[in-house]
Every structure is written in structure tokens, then in C-alpha cells.
Protein backbone atom coordinates (compact mmCIF):
# COMPACT_ATOMS: atom_id res chain seq x y z
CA UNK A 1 1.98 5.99 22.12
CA UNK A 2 2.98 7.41 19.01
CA UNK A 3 1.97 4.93 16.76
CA UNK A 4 4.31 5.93 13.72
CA UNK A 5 5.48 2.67 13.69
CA UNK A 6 4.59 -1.30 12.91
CA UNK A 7 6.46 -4.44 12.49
CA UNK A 8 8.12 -6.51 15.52
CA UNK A 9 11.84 -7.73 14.54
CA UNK A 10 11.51 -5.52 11.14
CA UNK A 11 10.17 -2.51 12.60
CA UNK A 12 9.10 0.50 10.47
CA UNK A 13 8.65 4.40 11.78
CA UNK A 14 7.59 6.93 9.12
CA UNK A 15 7.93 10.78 9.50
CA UNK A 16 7.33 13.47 7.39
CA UNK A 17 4.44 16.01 6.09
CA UNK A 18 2.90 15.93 2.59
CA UNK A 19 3.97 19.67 2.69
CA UNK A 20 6.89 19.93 4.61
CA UNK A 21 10.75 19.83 3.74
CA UNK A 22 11.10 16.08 3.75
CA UNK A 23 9.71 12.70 4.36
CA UNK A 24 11.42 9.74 5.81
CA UNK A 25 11.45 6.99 7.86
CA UNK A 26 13.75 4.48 9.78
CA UNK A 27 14.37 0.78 9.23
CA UNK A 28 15.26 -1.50 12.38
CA UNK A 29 16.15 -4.73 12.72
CA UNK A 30 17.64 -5.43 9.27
CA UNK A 31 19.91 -8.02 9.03
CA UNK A 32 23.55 -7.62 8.99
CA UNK A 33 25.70 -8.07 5.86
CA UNK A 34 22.88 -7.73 2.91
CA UNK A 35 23.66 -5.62 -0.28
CA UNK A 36 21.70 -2.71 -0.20
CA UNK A 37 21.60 0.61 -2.12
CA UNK A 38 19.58 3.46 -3.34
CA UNK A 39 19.80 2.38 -6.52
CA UNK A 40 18.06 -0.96 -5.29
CA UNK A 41 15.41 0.91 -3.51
CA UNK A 42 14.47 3.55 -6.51
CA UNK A 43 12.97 1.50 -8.91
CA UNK A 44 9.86 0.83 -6.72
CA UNK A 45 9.77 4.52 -5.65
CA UNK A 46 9.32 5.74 -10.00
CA UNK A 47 6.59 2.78 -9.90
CA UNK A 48 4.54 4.93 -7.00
CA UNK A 49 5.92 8.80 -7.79
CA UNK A 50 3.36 11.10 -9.06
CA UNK A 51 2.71 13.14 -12.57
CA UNK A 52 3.87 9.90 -14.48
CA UNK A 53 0.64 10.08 -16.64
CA UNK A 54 -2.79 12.23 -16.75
CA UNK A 55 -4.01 9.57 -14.41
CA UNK A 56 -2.83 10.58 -11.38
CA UNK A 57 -1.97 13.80 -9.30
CA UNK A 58 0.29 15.77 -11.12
CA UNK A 59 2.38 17.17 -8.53
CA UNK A 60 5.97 16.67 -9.77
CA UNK A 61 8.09 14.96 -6.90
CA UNK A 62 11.12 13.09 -7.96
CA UNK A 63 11.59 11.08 -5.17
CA UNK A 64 15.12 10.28 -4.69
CA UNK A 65 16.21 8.65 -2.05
CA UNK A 66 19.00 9.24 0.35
CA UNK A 67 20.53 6.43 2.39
CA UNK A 68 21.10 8.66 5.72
CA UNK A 69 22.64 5.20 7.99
CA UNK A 70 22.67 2.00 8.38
CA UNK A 71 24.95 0.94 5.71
CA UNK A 72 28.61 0.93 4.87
CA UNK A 73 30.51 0.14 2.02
CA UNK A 74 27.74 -1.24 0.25
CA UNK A 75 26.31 -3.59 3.26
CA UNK A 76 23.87 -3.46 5.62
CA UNK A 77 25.23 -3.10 9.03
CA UNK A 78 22.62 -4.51 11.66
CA UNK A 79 22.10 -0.94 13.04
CA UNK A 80 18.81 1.50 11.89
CA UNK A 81 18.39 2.37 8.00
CA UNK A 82 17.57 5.82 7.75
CA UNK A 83 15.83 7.19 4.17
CA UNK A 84 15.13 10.57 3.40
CA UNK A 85 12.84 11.65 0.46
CA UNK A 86 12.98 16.19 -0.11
CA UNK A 87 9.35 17.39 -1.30
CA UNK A 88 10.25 19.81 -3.92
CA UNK A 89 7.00 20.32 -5.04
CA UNK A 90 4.54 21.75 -2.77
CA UNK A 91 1.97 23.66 -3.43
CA UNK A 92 0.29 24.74 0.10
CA UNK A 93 -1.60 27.72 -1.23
CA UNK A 94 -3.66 25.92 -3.13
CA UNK A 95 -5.02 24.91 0.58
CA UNK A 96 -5.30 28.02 1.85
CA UNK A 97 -9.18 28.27 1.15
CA UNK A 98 -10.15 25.73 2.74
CA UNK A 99 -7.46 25.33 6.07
CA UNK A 100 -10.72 25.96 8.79
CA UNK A 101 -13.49 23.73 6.30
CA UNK A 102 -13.71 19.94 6.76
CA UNK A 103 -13.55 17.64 3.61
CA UNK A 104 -16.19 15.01 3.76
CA UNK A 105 -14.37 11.79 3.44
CA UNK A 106 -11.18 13.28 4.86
CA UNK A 107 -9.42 12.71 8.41
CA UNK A 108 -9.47 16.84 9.06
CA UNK A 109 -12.32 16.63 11.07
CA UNK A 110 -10.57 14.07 13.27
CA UNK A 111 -7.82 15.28 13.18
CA UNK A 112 -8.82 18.36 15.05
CA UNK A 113 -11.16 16.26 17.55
CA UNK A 114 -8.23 13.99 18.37
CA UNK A 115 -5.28 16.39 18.15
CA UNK A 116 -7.09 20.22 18.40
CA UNK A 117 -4.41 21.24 15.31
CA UNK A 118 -4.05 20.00 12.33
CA UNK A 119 -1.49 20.30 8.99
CA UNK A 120 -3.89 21.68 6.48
CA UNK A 121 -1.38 22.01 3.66
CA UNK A 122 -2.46 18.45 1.83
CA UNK A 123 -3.45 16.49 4.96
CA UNK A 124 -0.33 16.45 6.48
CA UNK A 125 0.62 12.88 7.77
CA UNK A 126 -3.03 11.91 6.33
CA UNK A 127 -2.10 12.74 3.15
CA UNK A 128 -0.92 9.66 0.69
CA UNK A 129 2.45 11.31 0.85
CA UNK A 130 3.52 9.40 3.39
CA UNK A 131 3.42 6.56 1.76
CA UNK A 132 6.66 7.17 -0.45
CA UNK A 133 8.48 6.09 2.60
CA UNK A 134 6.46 2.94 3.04
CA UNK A 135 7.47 1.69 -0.55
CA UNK A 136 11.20 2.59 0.27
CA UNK A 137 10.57 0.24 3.69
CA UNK A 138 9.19 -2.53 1.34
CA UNK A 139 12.30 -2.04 -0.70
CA UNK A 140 14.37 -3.18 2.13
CA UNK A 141 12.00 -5.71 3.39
CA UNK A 142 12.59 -7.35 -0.42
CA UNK A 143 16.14 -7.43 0.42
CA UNK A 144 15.77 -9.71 3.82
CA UNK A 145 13.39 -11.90 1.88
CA UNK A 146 15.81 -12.86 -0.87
CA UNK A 147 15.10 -13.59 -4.43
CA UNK A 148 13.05 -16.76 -3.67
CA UNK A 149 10.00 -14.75 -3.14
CA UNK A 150 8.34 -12.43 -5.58
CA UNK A 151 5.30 -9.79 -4.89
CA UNK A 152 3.61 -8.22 -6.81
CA UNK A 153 0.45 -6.32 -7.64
CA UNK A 154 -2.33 -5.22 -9.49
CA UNK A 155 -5.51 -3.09 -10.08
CA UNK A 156 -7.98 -5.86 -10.56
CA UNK A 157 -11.40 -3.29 -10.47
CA UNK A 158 -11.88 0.58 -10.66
CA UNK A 159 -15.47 1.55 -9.44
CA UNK A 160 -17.60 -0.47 -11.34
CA UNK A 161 -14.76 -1.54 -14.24
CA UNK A 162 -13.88 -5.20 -13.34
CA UNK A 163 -10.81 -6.99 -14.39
CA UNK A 164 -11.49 -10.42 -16.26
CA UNK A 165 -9.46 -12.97 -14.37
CA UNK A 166 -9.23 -15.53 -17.50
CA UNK A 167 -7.21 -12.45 -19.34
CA UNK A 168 -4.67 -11.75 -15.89
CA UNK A 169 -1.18 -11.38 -17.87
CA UNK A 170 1.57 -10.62 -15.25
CA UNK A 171 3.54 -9.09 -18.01
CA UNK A 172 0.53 -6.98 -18.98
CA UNK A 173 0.92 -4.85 -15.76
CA UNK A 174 4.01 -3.05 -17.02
CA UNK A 175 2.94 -2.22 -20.35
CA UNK A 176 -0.04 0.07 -18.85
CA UNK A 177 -0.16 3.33 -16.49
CA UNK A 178 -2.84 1.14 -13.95
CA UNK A 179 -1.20 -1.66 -13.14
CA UNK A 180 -4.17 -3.35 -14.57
CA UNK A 181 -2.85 -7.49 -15.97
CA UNK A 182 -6.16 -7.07 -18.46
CA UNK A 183 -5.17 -5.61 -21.63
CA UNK A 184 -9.20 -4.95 -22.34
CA UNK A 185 -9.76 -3.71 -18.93
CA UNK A 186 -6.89 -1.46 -19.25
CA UNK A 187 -8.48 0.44 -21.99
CA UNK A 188 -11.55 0.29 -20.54
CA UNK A 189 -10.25 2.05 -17.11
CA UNK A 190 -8.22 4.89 -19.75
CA UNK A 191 -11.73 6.31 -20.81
CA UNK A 192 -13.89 5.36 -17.29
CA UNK A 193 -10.72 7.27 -15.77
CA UNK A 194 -10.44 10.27 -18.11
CA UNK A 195 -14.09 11.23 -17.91
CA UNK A 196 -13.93 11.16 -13.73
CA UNK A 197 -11.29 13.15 -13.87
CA UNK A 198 -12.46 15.91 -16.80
CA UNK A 199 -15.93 15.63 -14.03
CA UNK A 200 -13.49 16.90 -11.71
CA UNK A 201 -14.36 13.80 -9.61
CA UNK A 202 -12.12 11.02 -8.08
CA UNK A 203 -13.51 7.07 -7.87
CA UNK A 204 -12.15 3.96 -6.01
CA UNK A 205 -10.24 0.74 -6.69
CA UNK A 206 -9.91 -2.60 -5.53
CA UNK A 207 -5.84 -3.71 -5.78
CA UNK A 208 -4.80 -7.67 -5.32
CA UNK A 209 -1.27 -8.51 -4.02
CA UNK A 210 0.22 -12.08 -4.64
CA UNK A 211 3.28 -13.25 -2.87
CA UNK A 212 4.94 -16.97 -4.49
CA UNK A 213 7.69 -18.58 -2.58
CA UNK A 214 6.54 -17.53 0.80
CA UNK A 215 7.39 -20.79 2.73
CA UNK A 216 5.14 -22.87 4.77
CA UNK A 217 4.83 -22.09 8.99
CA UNK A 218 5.20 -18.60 9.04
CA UNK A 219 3.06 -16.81 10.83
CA UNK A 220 1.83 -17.71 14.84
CA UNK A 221 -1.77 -18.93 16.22
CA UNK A 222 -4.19 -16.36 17.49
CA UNK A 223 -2.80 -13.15 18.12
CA UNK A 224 0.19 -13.40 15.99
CA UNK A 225 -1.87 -14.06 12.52
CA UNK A 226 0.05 -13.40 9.61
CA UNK A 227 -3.20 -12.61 7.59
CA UNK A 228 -4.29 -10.55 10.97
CA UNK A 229 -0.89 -8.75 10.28
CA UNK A 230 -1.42 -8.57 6.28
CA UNK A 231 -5.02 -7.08 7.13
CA UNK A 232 -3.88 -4.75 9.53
CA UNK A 233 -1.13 -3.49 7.45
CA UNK A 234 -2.91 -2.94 4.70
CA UNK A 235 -5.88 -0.90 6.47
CA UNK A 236 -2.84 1.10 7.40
CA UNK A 237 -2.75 2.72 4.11
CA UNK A 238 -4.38 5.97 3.62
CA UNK A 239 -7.75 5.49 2.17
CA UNK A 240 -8.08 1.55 2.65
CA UNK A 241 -11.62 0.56 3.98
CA UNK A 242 -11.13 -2.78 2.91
CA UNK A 243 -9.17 -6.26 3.16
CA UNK A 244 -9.89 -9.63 2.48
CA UNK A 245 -7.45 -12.45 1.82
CA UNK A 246 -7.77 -15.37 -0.57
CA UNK A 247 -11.40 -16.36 -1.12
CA UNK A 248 -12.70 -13.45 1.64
CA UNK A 249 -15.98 -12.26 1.34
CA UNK A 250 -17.21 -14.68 -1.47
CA UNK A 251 -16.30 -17.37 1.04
CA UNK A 252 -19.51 -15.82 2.72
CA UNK A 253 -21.63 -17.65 -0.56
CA UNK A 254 -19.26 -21.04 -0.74
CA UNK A 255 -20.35 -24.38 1.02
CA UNK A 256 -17.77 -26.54 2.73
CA UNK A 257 -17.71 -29.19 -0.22
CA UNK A 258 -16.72 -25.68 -2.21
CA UNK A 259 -14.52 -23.48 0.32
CA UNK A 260 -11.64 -26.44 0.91
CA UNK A 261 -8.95 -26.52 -0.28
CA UNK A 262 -8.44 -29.90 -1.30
CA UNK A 263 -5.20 -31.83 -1.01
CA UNK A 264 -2.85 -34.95 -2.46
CA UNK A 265 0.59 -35.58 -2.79
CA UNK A 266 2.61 -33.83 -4.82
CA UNK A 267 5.95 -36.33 -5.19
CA UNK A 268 6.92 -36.53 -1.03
CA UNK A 269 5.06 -33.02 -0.35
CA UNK A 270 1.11 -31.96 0.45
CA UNK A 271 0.21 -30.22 -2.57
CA UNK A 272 -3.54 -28.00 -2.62
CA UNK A 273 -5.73 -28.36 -5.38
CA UNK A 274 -7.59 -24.47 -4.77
CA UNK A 275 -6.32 -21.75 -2.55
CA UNK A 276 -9.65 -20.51 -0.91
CA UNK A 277 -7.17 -19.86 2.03
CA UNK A 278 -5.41 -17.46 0.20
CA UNK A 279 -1.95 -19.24 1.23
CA UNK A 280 -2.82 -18.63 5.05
CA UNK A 281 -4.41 -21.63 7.34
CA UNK A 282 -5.04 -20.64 10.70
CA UNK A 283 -2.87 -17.98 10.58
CA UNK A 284 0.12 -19.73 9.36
CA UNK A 285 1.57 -19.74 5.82
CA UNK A 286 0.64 -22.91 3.80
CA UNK A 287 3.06 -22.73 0.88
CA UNK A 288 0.68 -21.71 -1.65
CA UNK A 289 0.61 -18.39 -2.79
CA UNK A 290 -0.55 -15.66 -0.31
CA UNK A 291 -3.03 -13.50 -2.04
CA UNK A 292 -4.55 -10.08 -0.41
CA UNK A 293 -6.84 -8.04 -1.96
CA UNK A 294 -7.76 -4.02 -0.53
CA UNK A 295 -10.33 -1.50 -1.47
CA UNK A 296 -9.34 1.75 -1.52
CA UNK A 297 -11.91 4.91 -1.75
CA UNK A 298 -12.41 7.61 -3.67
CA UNK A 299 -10.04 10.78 -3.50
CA UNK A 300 -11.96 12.73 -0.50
CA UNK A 301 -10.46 16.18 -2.73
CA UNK A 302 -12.69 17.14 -5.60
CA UNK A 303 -13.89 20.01 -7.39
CA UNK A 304 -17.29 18.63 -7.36
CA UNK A 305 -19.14 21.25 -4.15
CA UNK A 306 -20.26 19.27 -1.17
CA UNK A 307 -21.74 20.10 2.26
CA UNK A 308 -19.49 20.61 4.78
CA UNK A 309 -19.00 22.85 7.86
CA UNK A 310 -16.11 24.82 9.33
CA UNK A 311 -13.88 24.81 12.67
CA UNK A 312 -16.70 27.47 14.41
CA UNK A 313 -19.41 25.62 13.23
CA UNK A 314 -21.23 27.33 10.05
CA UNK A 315 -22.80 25.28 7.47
CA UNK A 316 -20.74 26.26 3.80
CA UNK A 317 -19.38 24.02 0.81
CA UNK A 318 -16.38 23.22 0.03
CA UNK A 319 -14.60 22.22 -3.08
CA UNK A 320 -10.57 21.57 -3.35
CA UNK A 321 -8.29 22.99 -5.70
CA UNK A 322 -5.14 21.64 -6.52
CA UNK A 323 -3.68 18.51 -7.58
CA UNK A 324 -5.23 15.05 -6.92
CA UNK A 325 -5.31 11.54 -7.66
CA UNK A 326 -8.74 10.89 -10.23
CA UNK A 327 -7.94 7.31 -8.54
CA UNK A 328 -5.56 6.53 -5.56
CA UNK A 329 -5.99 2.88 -5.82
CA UNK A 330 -3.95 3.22 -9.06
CA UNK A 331 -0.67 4.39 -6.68
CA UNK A 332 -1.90 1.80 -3.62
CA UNK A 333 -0.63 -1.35 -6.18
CA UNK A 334 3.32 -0.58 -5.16
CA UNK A 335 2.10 0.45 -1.51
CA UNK A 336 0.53 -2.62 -1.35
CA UNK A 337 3.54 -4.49 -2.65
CA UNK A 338 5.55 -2.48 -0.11
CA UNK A 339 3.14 -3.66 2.81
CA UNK A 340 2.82 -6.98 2.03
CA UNK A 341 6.80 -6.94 1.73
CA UNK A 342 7.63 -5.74 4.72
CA UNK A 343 5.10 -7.87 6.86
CA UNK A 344 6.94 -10.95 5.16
CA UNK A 345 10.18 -10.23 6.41
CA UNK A 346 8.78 -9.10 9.98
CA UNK A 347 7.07 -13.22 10.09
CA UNK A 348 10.77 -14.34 8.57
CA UNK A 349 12.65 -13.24 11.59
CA UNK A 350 9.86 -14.32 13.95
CA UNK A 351 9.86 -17.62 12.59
CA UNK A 352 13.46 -17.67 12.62
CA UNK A 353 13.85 -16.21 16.32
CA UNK A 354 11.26 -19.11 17.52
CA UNK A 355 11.92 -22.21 15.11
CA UNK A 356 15.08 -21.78 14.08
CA UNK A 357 16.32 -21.11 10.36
């Protein structure tokens, strides 16, 4: 019951403290045979580190990852990756305040009702931390997938600042610190972002993943959904309270003349003129493009005093020092990627253990 770990034939177990000496985690059920190095897995870690910009936290972590099994001479070898990520940066007295008050918004309340204990230093394993480890996963997950299929990301909306979807430039994403594929909504999140953050506040984020190439029939009826397993996976990440895929809650306002997905031929082949779906059809891939969209909330750490109590039950406030995202959703984009990733290669090796290759 320790529930550190998700995936079925590409299985996933995180460890690790926000605050303590390292994070990791362990990949099973890789295949045998595929290239794989940390030089293949650290690009995607620099996209999620921290202190890149004035945007996010500025706790300095490089993030270099260490390869501790599972491959030899270059090559997977069938038998559990282990990664390993040092925190070199911590900065637990900045905690120290505030290690017997609950922050509103935060897990330490429950962690305490659940557990009786709890890592104060950052959140422990509630903190965002963790997620480092989930983006080296994905990293692997990329690998078992091949080059056929490509995710990737974006921040389409930051508290009230919405993306305009005619402007979406792929390209675009790179060339700004939000992952944002508006150029005008890019600048327009820079000065929304900068006065949160001078506020000493924090503010949400809605971030869209799109997966092309993913092919049609993966995924299982009922319990084995591959949107169930997108949606679950994604509510996984810290701060998530969110999910929809494809059309999702506007589908709410569609009719059914509007909400299909109309189709013709496409040369020998079913081709769909929308993708409502979002790529899935009762729970099974289609062979359009699988689109999931998550909204994350606000940092729960702010300087900003709010009502609280403590562990013996006096009403106080409680602010928190120290170093903090102004906007996690901006970091969630290669999480997401990550999560999305790995849930892909999970459904490959299903679908290949039931149908065949």
C-alpha cells in the first residue's frame, strides 16, 4: 500500500524529499536493447529545473542525473532503471517558523491526519520536488515510444490571461520562459506574472498536452481507459485539481450535431473531420491527436498573511518565507509532457502484450 508508484508493464516508483539528500526513482519494465543515456534524459530535466528566470522559484538545483542501473554499454538491459537527482540547494530554515502551522491550500494538514508526522522542510514528498524524477521517467518512456510520436506542451491560460488559439505557434514555446505558443499572450503573462509575484502572491494555470503519432487501439474498454489513465496521471501531479481531455467541459454546452466528430475516407483510411474526442473514443486511441488539458492552482506558499491554525489547535496566521513558484503551472508543461509520456508507453506494451505488435 505504498502508493509511490503507477504504470502496469512501464511501472514508475518515485522517492525522495524536497529537502533531503536526493531524489530518485526506479524504472521497470523497459524494454531491452534501447539507447539510453543521461545525456538523453537531461534536456527535459533544464526544461523543468528551477531559478531559470524571475518567474519561478529561485532555488538553484542543477539537476543532473545519474544513471544508477539498468543499462550497460550504452543499452537498456530489460532489468530496473535507477535515476538519482542530489538536492544541493536546500534551504530548510526558511521553514522553521512555520513546521507546527498549517498552510491553507497545502497537504500539511493531511498529512498529519493521515500519517501523525510530517516533513516540514518544503512539503516533503508534497512538495513539487518530486516531480524532477517524474520528467526523468517521461524521458525514458520517450525512448520506448520511438521517434514516431511527439509530445509536447504548453501554458495555454494563467489566471485570467488566456492564450488565443488562432496565434498557437509550436515554435513560439521555446522562444519564451512560459511555455506559452502566443507571442502576445506571452508578454501579456511577463507583466500579469511580475506584479503577482512583487504582491508576494502566487496564481494558477491551465497547461494543454498534445501527443501526434499515437496509433489507433491503444488503450482497453472500461476500467483500462487510456484517457481514465491520462486523467489519473495527471491529477497525480502536485497541485492539479483539474483534467479534461479533448473537447471536456465545453462538451457540457455542444449538441450532438456539434460534439461528433465527423468522418470520410481519407485514401483507404477513416479520417475525422474535428477531434471533440480529444484522440480517445471509448477509451481507445483513435489516431488523431490525443490532447489533455490540466489546471493547476495557485502556489499554497505566499507572503500574503492568512488564517490558519497550529498542531495544538490555536488560531494564528501564517505567511511563508522562502522561495516559491509566482506560478507552478509554468513548471507542470514538462511534467505534463513527462506524464502523458510515460502513460503512452505503459498502453504500448499493453497493447502489445494483448494484440500483438
Amino acid at each position: 500500500m505504498s502508493h509511490n508508484s503507477f504504470g502496469h508493464l512501464f511501472r514508475v516508483t518515485t522517492f525522495g524529499e524536497s529537502h533531503g539528500p536526493a531524489i530518485g526513482c526506479v524504472v521497470d519494465g523497459c524494454p531491452p536493447g534501447l539507447e539510453l543515456s543521461e545525456a538523453d534524459i537531461q534536456p527535459f530535466l533544464d526544461q523543468r529545473r528551477p531559478g531559470q528566470s524571475r518567474h519561478t522559484t529561485q532555488r538553484q538545483e542543477a539537476d543532473q542525473v545519474r544513471i544508477l542501473s539498468g543499462v550497460f554499454e550504452g543499452l537498456t538491459t530489460g532489468t530496473p532503471i535507477g535515476l538519482m537527482i542530489e538536492n544541493t540547494d536546500q534551504r530548510s530554515k526558511d521553514y522553521s517558523e512555520i513546521k507546527d502551522k498549517f498552510r491553507p491550500g497545502h497537504a500539511d494538514f493531511t498529512y498529519i491526519e493521515k500519517y501523525g508526522i510530517r516533513d516540514y522542510r518544503g512539503g516533503g514528498r508534497s512538495s513539487a520536488r518530486e516531480t524532477a524524477m517524474r520528467v526523468a521517467a517521461g524521458a525514458v518512456a520517450r525512448k520506448v515510444l520511438g521517434a514516431g510520436i511527439e509530445i509536447r506542451g504548453a501554458l495555454v491560460r494563467m489566471g485570467k490571461k488566456v492564450i488565443n488559439a488562432d496565434n498557437w505557434d509550436w515554435d513560439e514555446v521555446s522562444r519564451n520562459p512560459f511555455f506559452c505558443p502566443d507571442a502576445a499572450a506571452a508578454s501579456e503573462f511577463e507583466s500579469y506574472l511580475d506584479g503577482i509575484r512583487k504582491a508576494g502572491s502566487s496564481v494558477g494555470g491551465v497547461v494543454e498536452v498534445q501527443a501526434t503519432g499515437v496509433p489507433a487501439g491503444w488503450g482497453a474498454p472500461i476500467y483500462g481507459k487510456l484517457d481514465g489513465d491520462l486523467a489519473a496521471a495527471m491529477m497525480s501531479i502536485n497541485a492539479v485539481k483539474g483534467v479534461e481531455i479533448g473537447a471536456g467541459m465545453a462538451a457540457a454546452e455542444l449538441t450532438g450535431e456539434e460534439n461528433a466528430d465527423d468522418m470520410r475516407m481519407a485514401g483507404n483510411r477513416p479520417t475525422f473531420l474535428s477531434n471533440n474526442a480529444g484522440g480517445i473514443l471509448g477509451g481507445i486511441s483513435s489516431g488523431q491527436e490525443v490532447i489533455v488539458r490540466f489546471a493547476v492552482k495557485p502556489t499554497s506558499s505566499i507572503l500574503t498573511p492568512r488564517q490558519t491554525v497550529d498542531r495544538e489547535g490555536n488560531e494564528t496566521e501564517i505567511f511563508t518565507k522562502g522561495r516559491h513558484d509566482p506560478c507552478v503551472g509554468i513548471r507542470a508543461v514538462p511534467v505534463g509532457e513527462a506524464m502523458m509520456a510515460c502513460v503512452l508507453a505503459d498502453h504500448l506494451l499493453r497493447h502489445r502484450a494483448q494484440c500483438g505488435s
